[in-house]
N, C-alpha and C. Protein backbone atom coordinates (compact mmCIF):
# COMPACT_ATOMS: atom_id res chain seq x y z
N UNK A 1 0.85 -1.17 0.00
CA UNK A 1 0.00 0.00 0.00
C UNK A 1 0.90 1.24 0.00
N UNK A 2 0.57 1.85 -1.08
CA UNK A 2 1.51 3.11 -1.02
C UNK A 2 0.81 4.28 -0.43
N UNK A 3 1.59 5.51 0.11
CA UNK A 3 1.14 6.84 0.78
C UNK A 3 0.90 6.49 2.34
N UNK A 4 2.15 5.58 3.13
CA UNK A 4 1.18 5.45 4.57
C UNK A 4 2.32 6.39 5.10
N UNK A 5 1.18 6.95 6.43
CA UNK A 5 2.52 7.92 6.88
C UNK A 5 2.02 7.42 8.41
N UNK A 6 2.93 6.85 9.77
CA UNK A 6 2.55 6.53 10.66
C UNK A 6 3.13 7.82 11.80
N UNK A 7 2.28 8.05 12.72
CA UNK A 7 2.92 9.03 13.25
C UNK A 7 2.59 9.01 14.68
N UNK A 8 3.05 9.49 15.62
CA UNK A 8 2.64 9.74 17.36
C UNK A 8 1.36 10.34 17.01
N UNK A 9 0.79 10.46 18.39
CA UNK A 9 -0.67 11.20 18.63
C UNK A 9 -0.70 12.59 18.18
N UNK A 10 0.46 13.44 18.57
CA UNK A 10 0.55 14.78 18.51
C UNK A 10 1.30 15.16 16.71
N UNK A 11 1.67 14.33 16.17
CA UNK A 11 2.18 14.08 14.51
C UNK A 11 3.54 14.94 14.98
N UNK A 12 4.19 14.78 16.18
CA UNK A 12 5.48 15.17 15.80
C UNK A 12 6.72 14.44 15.57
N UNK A 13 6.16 13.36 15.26
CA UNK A 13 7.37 11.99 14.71
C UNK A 13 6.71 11.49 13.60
N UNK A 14 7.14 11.20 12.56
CA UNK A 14 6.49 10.58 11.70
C UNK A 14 7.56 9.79 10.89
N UNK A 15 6.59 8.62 10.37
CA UNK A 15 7.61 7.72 9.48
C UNK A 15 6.99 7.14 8.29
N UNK A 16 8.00 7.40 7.61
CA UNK A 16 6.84 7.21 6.34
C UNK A 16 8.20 6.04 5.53
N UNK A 17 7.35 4.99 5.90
CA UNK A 17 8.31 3.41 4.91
C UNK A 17 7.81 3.59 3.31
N UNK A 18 8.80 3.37 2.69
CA UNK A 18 8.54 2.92 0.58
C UNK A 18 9.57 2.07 0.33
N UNK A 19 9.07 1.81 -0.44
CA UNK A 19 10.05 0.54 -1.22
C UNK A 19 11.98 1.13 -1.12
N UNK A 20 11.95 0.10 -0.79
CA UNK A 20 13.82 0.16 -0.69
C UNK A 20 14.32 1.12 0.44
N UNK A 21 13.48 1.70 1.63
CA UNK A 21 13.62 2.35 2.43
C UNK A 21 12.49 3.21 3.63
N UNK A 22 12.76 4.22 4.36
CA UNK A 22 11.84 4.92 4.70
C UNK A 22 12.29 6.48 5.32
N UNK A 23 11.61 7.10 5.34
CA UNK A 23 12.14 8.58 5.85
C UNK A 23 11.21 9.02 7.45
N UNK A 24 12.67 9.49 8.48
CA UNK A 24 11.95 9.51 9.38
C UNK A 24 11.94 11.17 10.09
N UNK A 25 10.66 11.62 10.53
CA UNK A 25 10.96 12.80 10.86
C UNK A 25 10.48 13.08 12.00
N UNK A 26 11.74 13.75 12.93
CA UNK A 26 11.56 14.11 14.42
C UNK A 26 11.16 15.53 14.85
N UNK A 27 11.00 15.40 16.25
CA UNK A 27 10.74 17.20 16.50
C UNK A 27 11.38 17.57 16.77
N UNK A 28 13.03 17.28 17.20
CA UNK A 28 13.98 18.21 17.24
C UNK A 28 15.03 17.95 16.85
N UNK A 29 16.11 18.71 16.56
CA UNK A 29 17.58 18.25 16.00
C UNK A 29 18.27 17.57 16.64
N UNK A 30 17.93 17.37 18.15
CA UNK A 30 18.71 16.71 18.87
C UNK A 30 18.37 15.10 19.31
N UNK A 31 16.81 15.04 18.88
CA UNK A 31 15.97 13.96 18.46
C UNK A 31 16.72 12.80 17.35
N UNK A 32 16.55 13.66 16.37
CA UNK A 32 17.10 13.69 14.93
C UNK A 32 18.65 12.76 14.84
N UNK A 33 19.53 13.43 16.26
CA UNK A 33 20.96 13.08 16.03
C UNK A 33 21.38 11.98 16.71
N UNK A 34 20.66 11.87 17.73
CA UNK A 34 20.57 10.86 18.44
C UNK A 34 19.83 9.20 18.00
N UNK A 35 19.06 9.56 16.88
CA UNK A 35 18.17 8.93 15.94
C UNK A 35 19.51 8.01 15.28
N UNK A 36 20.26 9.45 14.41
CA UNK A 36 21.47 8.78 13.66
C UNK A 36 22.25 7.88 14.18
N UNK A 37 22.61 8.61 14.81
CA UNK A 37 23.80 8.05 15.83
C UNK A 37 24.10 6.47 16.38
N UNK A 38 22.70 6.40 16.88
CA UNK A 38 22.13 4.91 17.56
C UNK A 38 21.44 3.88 16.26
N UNK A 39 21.58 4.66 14.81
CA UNK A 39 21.03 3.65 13.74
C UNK A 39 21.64 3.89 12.89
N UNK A 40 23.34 4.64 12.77
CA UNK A 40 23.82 4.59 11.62
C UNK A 40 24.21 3.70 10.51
N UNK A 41 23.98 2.34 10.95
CA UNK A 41 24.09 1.49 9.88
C UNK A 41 22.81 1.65 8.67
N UNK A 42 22.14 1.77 9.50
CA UNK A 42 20.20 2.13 8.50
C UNK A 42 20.69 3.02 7.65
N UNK A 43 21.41 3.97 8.02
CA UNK A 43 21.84 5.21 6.58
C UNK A 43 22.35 5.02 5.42
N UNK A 44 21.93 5.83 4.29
CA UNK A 44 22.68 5.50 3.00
C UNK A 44 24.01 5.62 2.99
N UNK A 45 24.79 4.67 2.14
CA UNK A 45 26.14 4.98 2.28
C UNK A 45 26.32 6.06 0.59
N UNK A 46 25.66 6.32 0.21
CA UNK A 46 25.65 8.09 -0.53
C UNK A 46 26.50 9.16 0.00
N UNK A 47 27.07 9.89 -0.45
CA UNK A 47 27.74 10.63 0.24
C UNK A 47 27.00 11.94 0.86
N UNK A 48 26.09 12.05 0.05
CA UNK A 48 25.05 13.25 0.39
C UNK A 48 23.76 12.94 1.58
N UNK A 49 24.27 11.37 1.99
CA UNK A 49 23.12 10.91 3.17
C UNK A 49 21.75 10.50 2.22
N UNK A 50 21.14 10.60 1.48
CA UNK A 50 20.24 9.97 0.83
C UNK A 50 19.96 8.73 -0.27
């Protein structure tokens, strides 16, 4: 099923899975880095991160 976007109660996390990946978005930068940090294998190895 394409277009799902799953998110907290308040929609300030959201994750949206597609084929060959998914994009995740937090409410803060420090959310965000800590996100990376603790799942950097999950990241593209792209040089531009995507």
């Amino acid at each position: 099923m394409a277009g799902i976007l799953i998110t907290d109660t308040r929609m300030q996390r959201i994750h949206h899975p597609y084929d060959g990946g998914a994009d995740v978005f937090l409410a803060t930068s420090d959310e965000r880095d800590r996100m990376r940090d603790r799942h950097a294998d999950w990241l593209s190895g792209h040089p531009s991160g995507l």
